[in-house]
PDB file of N, CA and C in Angstrom:
ATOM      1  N   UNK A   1      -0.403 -13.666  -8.113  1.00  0.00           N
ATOM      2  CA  UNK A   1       0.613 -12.642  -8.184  1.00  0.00           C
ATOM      3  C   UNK A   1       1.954 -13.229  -7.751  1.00  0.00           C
ATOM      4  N   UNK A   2       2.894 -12.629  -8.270  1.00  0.00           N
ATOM      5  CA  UNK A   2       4.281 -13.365  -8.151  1.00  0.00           C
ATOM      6  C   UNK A   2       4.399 -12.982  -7.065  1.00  0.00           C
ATOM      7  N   UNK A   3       5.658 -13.414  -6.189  1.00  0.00           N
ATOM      8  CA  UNK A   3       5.980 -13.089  -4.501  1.00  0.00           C
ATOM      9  C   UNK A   3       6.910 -12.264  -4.798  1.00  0.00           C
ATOM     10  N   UNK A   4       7.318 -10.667  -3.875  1.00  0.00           N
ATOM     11  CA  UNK A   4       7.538 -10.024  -3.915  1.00  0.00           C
ATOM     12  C   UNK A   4       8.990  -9.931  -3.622  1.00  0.00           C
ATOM     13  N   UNK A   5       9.929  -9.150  -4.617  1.00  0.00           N
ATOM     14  CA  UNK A   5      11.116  -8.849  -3.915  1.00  0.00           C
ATOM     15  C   UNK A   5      11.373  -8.786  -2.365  1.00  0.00           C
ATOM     16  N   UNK A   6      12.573  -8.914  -1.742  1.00  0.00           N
ATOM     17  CA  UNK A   6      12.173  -8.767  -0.022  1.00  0.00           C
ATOM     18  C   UNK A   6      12.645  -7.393  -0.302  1.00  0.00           C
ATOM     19  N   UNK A   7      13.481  -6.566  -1.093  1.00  0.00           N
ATOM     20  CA  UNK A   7      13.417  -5.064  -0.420  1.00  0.00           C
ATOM     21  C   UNK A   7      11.927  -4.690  -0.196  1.00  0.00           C
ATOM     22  N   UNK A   8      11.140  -4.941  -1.458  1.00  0.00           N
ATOM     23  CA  UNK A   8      10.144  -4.211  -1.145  1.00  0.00           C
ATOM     24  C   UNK A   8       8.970  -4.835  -0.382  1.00  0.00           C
ATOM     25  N   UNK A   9       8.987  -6.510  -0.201  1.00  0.00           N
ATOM     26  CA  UNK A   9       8.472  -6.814   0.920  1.00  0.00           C
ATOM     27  C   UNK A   9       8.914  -6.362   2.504  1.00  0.00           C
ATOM     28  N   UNK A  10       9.849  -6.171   2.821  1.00  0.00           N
ATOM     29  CA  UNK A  10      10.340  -5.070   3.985  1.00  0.00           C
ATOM     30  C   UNK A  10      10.106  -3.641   4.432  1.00  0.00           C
ATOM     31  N   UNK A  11       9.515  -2.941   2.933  1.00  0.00           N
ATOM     32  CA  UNK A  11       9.067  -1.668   3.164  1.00  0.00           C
ATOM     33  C   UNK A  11       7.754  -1.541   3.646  1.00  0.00           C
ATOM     34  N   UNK A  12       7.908  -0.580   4.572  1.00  0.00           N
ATOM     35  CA  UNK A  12       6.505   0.107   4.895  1.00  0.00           C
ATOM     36  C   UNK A  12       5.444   0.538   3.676  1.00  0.00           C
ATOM     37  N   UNK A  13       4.096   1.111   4.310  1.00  0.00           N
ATOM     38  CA  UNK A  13       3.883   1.457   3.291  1.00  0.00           C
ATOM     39  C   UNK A  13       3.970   3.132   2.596  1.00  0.00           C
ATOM     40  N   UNK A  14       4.404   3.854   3.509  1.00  0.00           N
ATOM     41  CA  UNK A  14       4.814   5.312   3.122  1.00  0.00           C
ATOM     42  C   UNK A  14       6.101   4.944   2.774  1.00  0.00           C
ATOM     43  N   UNK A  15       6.866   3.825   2.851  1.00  0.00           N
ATOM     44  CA  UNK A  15       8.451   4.359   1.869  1.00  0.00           C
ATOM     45  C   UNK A  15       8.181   3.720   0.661  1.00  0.00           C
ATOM     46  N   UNK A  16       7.246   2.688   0.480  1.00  0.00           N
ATOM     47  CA  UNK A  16       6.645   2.207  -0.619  1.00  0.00           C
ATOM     48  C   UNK A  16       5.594   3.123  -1.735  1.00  0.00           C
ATOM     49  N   UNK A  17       4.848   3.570  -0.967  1.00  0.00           N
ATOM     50  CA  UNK A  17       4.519   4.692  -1.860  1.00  0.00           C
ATOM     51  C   UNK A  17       5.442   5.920  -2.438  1.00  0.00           C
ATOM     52  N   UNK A  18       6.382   6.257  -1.785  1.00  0.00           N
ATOM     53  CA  UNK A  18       7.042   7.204  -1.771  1.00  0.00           C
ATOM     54  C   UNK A  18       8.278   6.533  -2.850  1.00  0.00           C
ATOM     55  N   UNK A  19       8.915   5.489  -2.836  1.00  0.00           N
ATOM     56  CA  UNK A  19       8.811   5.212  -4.078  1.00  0.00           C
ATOM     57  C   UNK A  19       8.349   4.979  -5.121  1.00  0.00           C
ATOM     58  N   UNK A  20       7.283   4.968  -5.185  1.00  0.00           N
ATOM     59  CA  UNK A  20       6.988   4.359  -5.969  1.00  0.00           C
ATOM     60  C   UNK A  20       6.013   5.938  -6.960  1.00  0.00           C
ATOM     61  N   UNK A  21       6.091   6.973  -5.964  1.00  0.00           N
ATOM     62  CA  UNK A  21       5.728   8.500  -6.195  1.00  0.00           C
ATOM     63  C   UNK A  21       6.742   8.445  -7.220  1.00  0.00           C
ATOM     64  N   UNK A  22       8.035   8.395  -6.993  1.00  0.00           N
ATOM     65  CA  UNK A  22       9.391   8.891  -7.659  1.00  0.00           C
ATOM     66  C   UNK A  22       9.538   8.376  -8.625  1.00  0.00           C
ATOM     67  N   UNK A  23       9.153   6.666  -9.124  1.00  0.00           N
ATOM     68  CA  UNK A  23       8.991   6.434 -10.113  1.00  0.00           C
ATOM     69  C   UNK A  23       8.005   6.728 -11.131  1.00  0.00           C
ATOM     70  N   UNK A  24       7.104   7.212 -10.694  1.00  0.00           N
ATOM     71  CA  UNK A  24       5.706   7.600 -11.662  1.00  0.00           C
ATOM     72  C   UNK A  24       6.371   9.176 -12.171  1.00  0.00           C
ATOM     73  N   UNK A  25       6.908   9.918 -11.164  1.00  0.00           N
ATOM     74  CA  UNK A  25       7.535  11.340 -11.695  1.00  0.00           C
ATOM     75  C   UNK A  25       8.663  11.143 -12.769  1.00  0.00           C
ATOM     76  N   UNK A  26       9.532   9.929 -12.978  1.00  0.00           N
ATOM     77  CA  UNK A  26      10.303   9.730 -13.493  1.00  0.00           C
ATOM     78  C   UNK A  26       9.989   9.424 -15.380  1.00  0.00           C
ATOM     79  N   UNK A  27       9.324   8.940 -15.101  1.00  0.00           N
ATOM     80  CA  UNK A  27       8.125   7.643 -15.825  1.00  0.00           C
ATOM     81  C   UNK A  27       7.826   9.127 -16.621  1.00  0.00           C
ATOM     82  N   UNK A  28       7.228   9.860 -16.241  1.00  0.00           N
ATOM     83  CA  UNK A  28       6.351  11.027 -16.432  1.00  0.00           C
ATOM     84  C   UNK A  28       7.425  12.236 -17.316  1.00  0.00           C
ATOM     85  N   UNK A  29       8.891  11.956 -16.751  1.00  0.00           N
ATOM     86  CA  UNK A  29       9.227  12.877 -17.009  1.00  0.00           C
ATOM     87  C   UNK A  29      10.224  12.906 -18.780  1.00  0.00           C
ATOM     88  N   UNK A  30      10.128  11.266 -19.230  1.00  0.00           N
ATOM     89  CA  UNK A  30       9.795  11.156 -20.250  1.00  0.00           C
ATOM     90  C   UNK A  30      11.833  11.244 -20.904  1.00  0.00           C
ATOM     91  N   UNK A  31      12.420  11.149 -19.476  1.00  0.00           N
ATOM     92  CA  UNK A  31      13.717  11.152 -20.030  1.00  0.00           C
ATOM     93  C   UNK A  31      14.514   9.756 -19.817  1.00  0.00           C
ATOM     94  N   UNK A  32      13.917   8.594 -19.168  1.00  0.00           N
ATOM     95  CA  UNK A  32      14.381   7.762 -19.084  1.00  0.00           C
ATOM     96  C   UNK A  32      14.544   6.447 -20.439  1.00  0.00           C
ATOM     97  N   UNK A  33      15.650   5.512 -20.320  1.00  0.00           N
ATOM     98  CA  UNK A  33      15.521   5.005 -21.589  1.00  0.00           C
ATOM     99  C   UNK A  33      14.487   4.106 -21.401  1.00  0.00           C
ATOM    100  N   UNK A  34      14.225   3.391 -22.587  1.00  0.00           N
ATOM    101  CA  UNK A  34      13.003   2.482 -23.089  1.00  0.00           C
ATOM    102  C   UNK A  34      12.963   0.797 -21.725  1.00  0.00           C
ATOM    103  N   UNK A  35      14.729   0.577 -21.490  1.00  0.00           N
ATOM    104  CA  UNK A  35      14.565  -0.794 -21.097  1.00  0.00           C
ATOM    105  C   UNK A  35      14.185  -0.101 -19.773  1.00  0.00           C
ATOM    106  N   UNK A  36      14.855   0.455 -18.813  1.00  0.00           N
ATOM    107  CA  UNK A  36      14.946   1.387 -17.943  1.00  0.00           C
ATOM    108  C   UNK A  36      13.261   1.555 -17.068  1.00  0.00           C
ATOM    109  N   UNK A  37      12.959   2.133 -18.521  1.00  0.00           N
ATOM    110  CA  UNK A  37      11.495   2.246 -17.990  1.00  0.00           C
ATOM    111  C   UNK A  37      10.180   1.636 -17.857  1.00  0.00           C
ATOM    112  N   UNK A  38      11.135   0.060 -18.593  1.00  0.00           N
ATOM    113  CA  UNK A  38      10.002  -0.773 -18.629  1.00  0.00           C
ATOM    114  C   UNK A  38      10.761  -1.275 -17.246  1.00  0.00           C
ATOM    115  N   UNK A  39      11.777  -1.888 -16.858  1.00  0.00           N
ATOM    116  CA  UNK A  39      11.991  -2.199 -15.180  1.00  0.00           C
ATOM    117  C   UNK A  39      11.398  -1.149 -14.517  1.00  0.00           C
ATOM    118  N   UNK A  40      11.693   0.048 -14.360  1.00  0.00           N
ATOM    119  CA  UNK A  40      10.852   0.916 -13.468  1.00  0.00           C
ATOM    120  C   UNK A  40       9.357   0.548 -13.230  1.00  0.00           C
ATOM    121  N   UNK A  41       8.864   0.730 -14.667  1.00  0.00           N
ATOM    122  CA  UNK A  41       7.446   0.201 -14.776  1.00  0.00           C
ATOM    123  C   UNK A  41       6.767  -1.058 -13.853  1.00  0.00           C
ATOM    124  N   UNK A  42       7.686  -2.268 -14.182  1.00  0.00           N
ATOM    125  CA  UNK A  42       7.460  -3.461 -13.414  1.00  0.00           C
ATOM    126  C   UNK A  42       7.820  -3.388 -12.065  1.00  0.00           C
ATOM    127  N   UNK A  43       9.014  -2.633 -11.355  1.00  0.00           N
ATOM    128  CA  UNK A  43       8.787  -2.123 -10.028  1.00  0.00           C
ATOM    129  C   UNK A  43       7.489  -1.255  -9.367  1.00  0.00           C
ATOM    130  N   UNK A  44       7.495   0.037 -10.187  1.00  0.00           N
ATOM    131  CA  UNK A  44       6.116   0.162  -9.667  1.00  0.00           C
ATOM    132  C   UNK A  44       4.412  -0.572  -9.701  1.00  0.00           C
ATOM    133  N   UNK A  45       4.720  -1.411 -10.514  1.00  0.00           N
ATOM    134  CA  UNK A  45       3.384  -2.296 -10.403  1.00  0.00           C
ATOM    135  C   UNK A  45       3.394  -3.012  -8.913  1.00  0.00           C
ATOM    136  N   UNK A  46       4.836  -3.826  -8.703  1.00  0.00           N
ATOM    137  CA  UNK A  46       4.973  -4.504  -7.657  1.00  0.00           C
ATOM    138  C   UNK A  46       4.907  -3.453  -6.319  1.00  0.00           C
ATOM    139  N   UNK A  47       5.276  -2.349  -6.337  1.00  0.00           N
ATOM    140  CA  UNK A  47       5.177  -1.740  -5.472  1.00  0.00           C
ATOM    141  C   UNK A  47       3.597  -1.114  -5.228  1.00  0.00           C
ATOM    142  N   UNK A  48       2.869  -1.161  -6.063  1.00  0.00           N
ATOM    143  CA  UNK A  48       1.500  -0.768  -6.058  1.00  0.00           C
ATOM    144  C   UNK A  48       0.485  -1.969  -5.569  1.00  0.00           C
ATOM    145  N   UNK A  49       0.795  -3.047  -6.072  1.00  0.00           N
ATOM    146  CA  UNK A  49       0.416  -4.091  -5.711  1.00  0.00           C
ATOM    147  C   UNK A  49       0.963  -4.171  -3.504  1.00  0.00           C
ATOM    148  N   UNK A  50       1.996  -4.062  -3.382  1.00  0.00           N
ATOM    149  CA  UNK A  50       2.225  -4.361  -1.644  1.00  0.00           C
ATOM    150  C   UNK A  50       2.038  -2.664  -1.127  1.00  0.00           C
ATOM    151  N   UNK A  51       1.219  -1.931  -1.471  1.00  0.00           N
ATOM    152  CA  UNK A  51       0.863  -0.773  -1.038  1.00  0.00           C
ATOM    153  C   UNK A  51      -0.645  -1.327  -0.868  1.00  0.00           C
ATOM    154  N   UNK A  52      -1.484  -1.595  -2.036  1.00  0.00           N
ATOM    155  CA  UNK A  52      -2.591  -2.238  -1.966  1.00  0.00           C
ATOM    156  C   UNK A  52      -2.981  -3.057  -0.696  1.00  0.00           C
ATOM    157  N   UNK A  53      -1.754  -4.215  -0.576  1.00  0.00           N
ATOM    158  CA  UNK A  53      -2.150  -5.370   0.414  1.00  0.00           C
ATOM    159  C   UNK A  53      -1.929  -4.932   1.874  1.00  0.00           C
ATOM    160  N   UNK A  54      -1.030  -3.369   1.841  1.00  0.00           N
ATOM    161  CA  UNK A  54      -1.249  -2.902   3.195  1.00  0.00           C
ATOM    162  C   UNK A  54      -1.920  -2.407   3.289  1.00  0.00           C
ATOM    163  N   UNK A  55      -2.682  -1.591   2.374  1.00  0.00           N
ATOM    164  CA  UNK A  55      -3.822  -1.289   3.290  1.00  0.00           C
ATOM    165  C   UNK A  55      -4.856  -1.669   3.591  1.00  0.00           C
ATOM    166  N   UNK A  56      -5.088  -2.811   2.783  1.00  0.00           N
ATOM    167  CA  UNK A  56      -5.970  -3.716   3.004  1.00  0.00           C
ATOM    168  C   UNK A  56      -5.827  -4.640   4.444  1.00  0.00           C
ATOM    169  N   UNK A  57      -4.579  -4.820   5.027  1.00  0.00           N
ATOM    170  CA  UNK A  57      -3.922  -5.555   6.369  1.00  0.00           C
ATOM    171  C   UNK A  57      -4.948  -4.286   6.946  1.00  0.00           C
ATOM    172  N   UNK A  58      -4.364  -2.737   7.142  1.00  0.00           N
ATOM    173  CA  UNK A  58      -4.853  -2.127   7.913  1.00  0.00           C
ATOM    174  C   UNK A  58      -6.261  -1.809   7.896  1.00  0.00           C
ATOM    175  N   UNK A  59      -6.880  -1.858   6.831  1.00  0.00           N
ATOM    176  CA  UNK A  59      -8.273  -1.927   7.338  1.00  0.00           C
ATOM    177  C   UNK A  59      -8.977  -3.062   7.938  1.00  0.00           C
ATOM    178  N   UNK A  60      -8.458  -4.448   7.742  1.00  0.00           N
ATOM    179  CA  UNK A  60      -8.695  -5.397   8.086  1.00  0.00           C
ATOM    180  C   UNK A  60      -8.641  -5.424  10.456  1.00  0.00           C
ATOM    181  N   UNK A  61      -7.481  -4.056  10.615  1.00  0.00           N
ATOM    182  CA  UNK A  61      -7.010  -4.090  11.530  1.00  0.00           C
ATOM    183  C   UNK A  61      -8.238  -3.026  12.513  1.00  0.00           C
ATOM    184  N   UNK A  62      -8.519  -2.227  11.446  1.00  0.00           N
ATOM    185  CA  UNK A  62      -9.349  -1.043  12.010  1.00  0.00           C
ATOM    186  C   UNK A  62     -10.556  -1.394  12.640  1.00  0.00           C
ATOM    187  N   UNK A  63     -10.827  -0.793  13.863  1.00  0.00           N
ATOM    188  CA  UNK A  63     -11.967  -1.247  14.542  1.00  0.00           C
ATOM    189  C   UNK A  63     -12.300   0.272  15.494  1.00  0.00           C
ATOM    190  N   UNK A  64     -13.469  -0.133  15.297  1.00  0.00           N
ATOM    191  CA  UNK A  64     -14.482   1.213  16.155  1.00  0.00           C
ATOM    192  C   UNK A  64     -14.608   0.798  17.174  1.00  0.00           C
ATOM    193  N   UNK A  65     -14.570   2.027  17.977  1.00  0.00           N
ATOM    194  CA  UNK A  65     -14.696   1.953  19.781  1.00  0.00           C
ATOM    195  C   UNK A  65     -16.040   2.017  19.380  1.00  0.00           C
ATOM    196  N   UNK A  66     -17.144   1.437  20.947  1.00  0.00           N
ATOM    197  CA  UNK A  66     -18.461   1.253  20.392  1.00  0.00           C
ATOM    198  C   UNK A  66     -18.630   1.437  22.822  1.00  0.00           C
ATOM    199  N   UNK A  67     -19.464   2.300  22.432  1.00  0.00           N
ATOM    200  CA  UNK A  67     -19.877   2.596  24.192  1.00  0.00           C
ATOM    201  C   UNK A  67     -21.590   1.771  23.880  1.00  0.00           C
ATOM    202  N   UNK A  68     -20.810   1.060  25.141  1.00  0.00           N
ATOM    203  CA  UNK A  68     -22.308  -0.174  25.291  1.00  0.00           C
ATOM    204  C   UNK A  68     -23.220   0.717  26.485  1.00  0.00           C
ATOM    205  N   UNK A  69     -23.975  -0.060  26.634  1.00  0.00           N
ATOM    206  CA  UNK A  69     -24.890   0.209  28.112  1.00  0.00           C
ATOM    207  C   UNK A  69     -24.134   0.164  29.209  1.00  0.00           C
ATOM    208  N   UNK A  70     -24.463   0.996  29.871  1.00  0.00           N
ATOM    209  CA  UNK A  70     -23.777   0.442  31.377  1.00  0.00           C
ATOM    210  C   UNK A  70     -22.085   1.081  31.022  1.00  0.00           C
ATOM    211  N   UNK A  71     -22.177   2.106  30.168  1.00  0.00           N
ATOM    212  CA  UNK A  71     -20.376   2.566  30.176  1.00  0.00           C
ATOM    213  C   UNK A  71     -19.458   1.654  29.592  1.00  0.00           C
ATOM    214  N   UNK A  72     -19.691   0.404  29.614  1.00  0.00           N
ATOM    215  CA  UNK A  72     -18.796  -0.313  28.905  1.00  0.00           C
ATOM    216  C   UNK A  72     -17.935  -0.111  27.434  1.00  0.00           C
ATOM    217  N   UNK A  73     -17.276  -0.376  27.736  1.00  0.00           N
ATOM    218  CA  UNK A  73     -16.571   0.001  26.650  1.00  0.00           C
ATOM    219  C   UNK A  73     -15.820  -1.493  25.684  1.00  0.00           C
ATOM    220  N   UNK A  74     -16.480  -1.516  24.425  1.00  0.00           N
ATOM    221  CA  UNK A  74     -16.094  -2.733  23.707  1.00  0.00           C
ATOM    222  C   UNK A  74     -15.575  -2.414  22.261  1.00  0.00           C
ATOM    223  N   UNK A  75     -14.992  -3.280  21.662  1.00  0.00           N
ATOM    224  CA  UNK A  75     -15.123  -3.127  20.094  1.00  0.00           C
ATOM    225  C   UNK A  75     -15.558  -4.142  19.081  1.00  0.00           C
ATOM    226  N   UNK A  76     -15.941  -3.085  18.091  1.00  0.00           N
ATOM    227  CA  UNK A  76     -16.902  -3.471  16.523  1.00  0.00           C
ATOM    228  C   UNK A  76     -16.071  -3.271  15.820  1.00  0.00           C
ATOM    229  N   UNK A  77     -15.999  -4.308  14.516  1.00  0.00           N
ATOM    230  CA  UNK A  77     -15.170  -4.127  12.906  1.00  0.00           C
ATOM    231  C   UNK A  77     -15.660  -3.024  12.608  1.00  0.00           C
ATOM    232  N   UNK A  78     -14.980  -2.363  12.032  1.00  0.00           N
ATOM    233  CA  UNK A  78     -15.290  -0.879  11.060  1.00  0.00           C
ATOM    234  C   UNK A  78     -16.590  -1.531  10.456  1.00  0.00           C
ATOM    235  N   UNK A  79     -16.879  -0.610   9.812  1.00  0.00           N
ATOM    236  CA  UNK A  79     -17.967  -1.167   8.505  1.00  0.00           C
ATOM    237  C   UNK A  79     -17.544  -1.261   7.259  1.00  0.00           C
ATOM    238  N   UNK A  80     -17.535  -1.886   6.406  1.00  0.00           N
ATOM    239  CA  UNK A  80     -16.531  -2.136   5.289  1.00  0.00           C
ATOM    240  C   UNK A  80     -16.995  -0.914   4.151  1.00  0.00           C
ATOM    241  N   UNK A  81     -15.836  -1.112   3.599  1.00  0.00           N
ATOM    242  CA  UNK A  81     -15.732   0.163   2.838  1.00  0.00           C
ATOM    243  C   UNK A  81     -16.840   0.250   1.517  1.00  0.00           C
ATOM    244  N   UNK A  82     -17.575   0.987   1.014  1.00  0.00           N
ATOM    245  CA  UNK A  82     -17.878   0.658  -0.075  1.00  0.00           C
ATOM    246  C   UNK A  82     -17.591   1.924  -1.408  1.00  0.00           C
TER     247      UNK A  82
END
């Protein structure tokens, strides 16, 4: 995959989705011109693509509290998604 613009490597991932909401409504709404909407288009791929890889960071991040014997308190990887 190509490396990402830095605006949208800088975005979170709710302002990234949230653009990338606005472009699909746009997209959708069938009034934009042809070149227009093929850049839009290729922004929201890229923006779908670094929405993807965050949440993939954050599940990677997610971990279960896990009560051992004896009260202890430790942590376990989530269980992966299926």
């Amino acid at each position: 995959m190509a490396e990402l613009p830095a605006d949208i490597a800088a975005l979170s991932f709710e302002d990234a989705l949230g653009e990338l909401d606005r472009i699909v409504r746009a997209l959708e709404g069938g009034a934009t011109k042809l070149d227009d909407a093929i850049k839009a288009y290729e922004r929201g791929a890229l923006l779908r693509g670094h929405c993807e890889a965050k949440l993939k960071e954050a599940e990677a991040r997610v971990e279960r509290i896990v009560l051992g014997t004896g009260g202890t308190v430790g942590l376990e990887p989530a269980l992966p998604s299926q």
